[in-house]
Protein backbone atom coordinates (compact mmCIF):
# COMPACT_ATOMS: atom_id res chain seq x y z
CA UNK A 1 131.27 134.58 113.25
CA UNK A 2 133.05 133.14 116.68
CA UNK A 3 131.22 129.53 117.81
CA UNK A 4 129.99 129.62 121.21
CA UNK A 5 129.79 126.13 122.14
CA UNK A 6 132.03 122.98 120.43
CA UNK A 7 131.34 119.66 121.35
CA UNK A 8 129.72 116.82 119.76
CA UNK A 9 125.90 115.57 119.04
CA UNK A 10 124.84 111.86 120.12
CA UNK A 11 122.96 109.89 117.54
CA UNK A 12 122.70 106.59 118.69
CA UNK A 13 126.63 105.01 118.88
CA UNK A 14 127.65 108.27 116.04
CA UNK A 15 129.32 110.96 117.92
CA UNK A 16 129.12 114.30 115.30
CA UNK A 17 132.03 116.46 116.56
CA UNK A 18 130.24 120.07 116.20
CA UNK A 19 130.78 124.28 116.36
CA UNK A 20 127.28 126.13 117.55
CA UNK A 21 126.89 129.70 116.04
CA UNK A 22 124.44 132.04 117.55
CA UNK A 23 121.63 131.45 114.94
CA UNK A 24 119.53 134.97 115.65
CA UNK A 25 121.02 138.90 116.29
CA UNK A 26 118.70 141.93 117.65
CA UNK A 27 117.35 143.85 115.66
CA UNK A 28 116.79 146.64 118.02
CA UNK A 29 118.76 150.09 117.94
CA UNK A 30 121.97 150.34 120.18
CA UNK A 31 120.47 152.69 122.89
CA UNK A 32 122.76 153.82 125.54
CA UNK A 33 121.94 155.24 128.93
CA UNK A 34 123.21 158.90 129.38
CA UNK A 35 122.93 161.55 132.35
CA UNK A 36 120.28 164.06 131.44
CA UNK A 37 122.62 166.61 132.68
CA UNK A 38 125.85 166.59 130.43
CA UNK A 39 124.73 163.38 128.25
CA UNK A 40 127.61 161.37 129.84
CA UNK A 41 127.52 157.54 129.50
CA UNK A 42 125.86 155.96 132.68
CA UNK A 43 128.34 153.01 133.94
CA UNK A 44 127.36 150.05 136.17
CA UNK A 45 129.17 148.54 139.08
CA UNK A 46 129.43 145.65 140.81
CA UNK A 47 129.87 147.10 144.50
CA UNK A 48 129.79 145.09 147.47
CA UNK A 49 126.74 145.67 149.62
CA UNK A 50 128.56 146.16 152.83
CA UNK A 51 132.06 147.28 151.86
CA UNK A 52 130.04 149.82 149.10
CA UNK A 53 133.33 149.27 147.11
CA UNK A 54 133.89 147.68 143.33
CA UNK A 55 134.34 144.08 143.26
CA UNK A 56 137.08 143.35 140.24
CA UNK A 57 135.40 140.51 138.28
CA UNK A 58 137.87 137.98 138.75
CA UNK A 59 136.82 138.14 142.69
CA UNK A 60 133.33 137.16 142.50
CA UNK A 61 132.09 134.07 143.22
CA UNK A 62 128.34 132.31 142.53
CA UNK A 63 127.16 131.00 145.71
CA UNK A 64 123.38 129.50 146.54
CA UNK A 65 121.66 130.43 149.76
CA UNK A 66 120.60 127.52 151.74
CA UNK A 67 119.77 127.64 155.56
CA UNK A 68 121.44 131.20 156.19
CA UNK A 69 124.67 131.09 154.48
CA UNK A 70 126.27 130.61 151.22
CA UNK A 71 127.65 127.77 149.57
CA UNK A 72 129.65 128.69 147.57
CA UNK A 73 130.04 126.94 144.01
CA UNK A 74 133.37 126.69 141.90
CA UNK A 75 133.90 125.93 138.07
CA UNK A 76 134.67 121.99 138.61
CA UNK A 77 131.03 121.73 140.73
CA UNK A 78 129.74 122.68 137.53
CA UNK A 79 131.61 120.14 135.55
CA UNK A 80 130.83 117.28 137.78
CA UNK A 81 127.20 118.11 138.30
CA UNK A 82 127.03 116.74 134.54
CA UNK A 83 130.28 115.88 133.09
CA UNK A 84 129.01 114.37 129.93
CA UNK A 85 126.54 116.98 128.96
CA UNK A 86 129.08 119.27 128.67
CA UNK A 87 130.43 118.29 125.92
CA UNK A 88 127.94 116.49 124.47
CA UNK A 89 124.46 116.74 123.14
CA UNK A 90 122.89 113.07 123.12
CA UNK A 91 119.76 112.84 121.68
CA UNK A 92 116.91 111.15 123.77
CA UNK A 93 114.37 110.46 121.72
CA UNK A 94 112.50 111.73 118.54
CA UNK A 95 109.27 113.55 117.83
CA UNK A 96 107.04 115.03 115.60
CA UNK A 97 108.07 119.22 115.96
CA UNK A 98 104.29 119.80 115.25
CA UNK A 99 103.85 118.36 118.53
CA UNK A 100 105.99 121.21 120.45
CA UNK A 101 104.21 124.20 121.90
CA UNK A 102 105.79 127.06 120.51
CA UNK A 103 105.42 128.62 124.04
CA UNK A 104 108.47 126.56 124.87
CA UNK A 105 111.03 127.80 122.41
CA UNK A 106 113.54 130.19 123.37
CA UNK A 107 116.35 130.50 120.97
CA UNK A 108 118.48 129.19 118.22
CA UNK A 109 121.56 128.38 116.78
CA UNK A 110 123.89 127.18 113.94
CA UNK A 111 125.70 123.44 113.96
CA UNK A 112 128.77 123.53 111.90
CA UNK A 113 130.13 120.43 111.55
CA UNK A 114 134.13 119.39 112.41
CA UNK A 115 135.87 117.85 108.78
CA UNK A 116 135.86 114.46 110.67
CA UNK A 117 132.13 114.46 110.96
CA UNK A 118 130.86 115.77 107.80
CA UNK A 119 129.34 112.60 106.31
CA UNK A 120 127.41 111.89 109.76
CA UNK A 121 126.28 115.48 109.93
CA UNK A 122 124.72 115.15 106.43
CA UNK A 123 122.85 111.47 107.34
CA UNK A 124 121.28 113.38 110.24
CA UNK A 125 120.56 116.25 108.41
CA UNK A 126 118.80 114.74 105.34
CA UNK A 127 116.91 111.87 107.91
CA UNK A 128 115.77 114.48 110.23
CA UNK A 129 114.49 116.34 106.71
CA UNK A 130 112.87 113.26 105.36
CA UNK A 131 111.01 111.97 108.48
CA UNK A 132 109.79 115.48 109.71
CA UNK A 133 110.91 115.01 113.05
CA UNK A 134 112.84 116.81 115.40
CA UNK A 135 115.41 115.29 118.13
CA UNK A 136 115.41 115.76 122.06
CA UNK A 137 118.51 116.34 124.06
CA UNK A 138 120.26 118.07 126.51
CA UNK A 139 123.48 120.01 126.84
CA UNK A 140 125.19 122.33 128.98
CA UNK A 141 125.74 126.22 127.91
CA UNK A 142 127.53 129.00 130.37
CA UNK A 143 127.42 126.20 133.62
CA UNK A 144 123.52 125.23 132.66
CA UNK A 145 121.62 122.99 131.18
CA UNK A 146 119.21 123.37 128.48
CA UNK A 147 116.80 120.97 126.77
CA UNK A 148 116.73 121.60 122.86
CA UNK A 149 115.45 120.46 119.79
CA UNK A 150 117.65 119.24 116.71
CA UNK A 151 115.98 119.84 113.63
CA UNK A 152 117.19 120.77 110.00
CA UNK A 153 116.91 124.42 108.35
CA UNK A 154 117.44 124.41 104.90
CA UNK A 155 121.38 122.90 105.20
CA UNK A 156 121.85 122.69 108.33
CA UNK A 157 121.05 121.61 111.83
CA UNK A 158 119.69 123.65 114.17
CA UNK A 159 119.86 123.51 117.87
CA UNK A 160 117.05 125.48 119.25
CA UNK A 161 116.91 125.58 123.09
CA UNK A 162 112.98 124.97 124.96
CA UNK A 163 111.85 125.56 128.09
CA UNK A 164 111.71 122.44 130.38
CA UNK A 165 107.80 121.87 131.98
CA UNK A 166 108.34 123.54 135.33
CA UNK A 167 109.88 126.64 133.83
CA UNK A 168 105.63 127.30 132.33
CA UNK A 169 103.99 128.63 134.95
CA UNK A 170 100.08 127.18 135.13
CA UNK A 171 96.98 128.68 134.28
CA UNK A 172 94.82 128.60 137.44
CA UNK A 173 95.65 132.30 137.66
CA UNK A 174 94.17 133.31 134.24
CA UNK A 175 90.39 133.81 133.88
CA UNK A 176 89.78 131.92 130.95
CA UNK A 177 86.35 131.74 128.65
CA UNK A 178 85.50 127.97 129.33
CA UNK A 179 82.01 129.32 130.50
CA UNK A 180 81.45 131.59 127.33
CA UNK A 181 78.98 130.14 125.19
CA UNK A 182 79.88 130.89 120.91
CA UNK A 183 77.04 129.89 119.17
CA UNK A 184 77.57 127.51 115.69
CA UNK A 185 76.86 130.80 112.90
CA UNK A 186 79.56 132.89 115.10
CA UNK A 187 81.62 129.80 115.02
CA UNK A 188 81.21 129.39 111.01
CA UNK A 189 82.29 132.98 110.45
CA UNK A 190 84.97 133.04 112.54
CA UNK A 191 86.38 129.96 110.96
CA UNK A 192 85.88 131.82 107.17
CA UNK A 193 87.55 135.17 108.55
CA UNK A 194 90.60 132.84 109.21
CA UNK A 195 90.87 131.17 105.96
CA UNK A 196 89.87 134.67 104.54
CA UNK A 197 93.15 135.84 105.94
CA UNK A 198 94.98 132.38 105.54
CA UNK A 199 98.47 132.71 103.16
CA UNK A 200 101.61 130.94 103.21
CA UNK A 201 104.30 132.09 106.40
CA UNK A 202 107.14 134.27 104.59
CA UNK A 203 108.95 135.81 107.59
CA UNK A 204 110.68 138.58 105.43
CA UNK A 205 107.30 140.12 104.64
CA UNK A 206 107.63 141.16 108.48
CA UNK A 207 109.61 143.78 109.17
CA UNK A 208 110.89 145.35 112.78
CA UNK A 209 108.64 148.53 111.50
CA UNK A 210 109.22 150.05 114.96
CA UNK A 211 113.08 150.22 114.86
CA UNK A 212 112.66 151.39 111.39
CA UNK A 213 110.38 154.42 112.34
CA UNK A 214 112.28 154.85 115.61
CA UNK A 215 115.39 155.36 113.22
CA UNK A 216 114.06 158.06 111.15
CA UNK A 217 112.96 160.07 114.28
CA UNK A 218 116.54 159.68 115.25
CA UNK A 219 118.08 160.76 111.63
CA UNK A 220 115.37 163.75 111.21
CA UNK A 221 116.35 165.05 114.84
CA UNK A 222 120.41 164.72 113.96
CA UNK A 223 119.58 167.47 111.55
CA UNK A 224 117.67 169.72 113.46
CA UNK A 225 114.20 168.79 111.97
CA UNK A 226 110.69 167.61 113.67
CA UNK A 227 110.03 164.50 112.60
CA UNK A 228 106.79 163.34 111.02
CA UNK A 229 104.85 161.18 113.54
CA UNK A 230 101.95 158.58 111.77
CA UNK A 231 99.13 159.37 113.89
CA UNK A 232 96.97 156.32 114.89
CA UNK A 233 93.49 156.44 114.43
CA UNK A 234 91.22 154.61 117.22
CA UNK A 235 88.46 152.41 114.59
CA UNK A 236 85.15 152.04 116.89
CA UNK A 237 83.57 148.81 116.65
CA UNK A 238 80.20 149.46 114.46
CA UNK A 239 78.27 147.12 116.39
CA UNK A 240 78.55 145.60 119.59
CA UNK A 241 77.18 142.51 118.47
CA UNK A 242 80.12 140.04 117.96
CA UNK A 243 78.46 138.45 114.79
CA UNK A 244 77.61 141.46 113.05
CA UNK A 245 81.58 141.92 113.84
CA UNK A 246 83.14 139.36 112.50
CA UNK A 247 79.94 139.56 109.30
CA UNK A 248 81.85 142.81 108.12
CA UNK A 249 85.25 141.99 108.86
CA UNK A 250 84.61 139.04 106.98
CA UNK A 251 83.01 141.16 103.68
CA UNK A 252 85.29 144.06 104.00
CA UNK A 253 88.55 141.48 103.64
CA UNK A 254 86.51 140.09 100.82
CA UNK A 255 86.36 143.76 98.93
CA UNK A 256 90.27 144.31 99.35
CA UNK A 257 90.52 140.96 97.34
């Protein structure tokens, strides 16, 4: 596995020298574009829009638009728009990670630590464990900076990257039920056909079942054979009365018990 990232994590006046690992992979199936025609591999280009030629990679620039032209930014206006986050991830403060939205978590990965900062590494790992809490900092990936959370998994840290506020968009555009009345019985069964349904999280009893089938189709047709679809059946709603709903969802979970 090849880091992505080496730098160090700020705890306090401890610098832990660090490696990040990408932390997740996709699960998805390799799909690649082809022409309809002769099933040749579709290629992209980066052409310039007025020259309609290729632009070799090592010729393009990033530039922002601001007041009809582009400025035009180069690797070191990167470096000195935050110099010490680049190598660095300081932690700011601490919190409770029950406290986080999940709606601002975006993804993970790995902290390996150097050999000179193994025994600083394992404090913050085993206090991070102990107290339940989760650290805030920032650092800079591919010219950007990220806000993250550093928390312990099993042995190790984790740096998990999270959406700073303005990136949520608000909810004055969603209709939302504040003006739905639920009356207290509704209420009461709703709250049983949760705990009815309640276990402990165990993420490998999910599986990527769509890849999976998606697979098969793909192995069955390799050998000249129709594959078997699973053929969904629509379930109508035996009442439209939302209590007597949730009443036999409630007593048909209690049968499969």
């Amino acid at each position: 596995m090849r880091s992505i990232w080496k730098g160090s994590i700020g705890f306090g006046l401890v610098n832990i020298p660090v490696k990040l690992y990408s932390a997740v992979q996709n699960s998805h199936l390799d799909l690649d574009m082809l022409d309809a025609r002769d099933h040749s591999k579709i290629k992209f280009q980066r052409i310039n829009e007025k020259t309609h030629k290729e632009v070799p990679y090592e010729k393009i620039v990033k530039g922002y638009y601001l007041k009809d032209e582009y400025i035009i930014l180069e690797d070191q206006d990167f470096e000195d728009a935050s110099p010490k986050k680049t190598k660095m991830i300081e932690i700011e403060n601490f919190v409770n990670m029950k406290d986080i939205n999940p709606i601002y978590y975006e993804t993970s990965y790995y902290s390996e630590p150097e050999l000179q900062g193994r025994k600083a590494y394992a404090l913050l790992h085993l206090a991070l464990a102990k107290s339940k809490k989760a650290g805030i900092g920032r650092f800079v990936l591919r010219n950007t900076e990220n806000l993250c959370v550093i928390h312990s998994v099993n042995s190790v840290i984790v740096i998990t990257k999270i959406r700073f506020s303005e990136e949520i968009r608000p909810l004055n555009e969603i209709l939302t039920p504040d003006d739905v009345t639920i009356t207290k019985k509704e209420l009461d069964v709703g709250l049983a056909l949760i705990q009815q349904y309640t276990s402990a999280f165990k993420i490998d009893q999910f599986k990527d079942e769509y890849t999976h089938e998606l697979l098969k189709i793909i192995k069955a047709k390799a050998q000249g054979k129709r594959p078997v679809i699973k053929k969904m059946k629509p379930q109508k709603a035996p009442s439209e009365d939302l209590y007597e709903q949730l009443m036999q969802s409630l007593n048909a979970t209690r049968k499969e018990a």
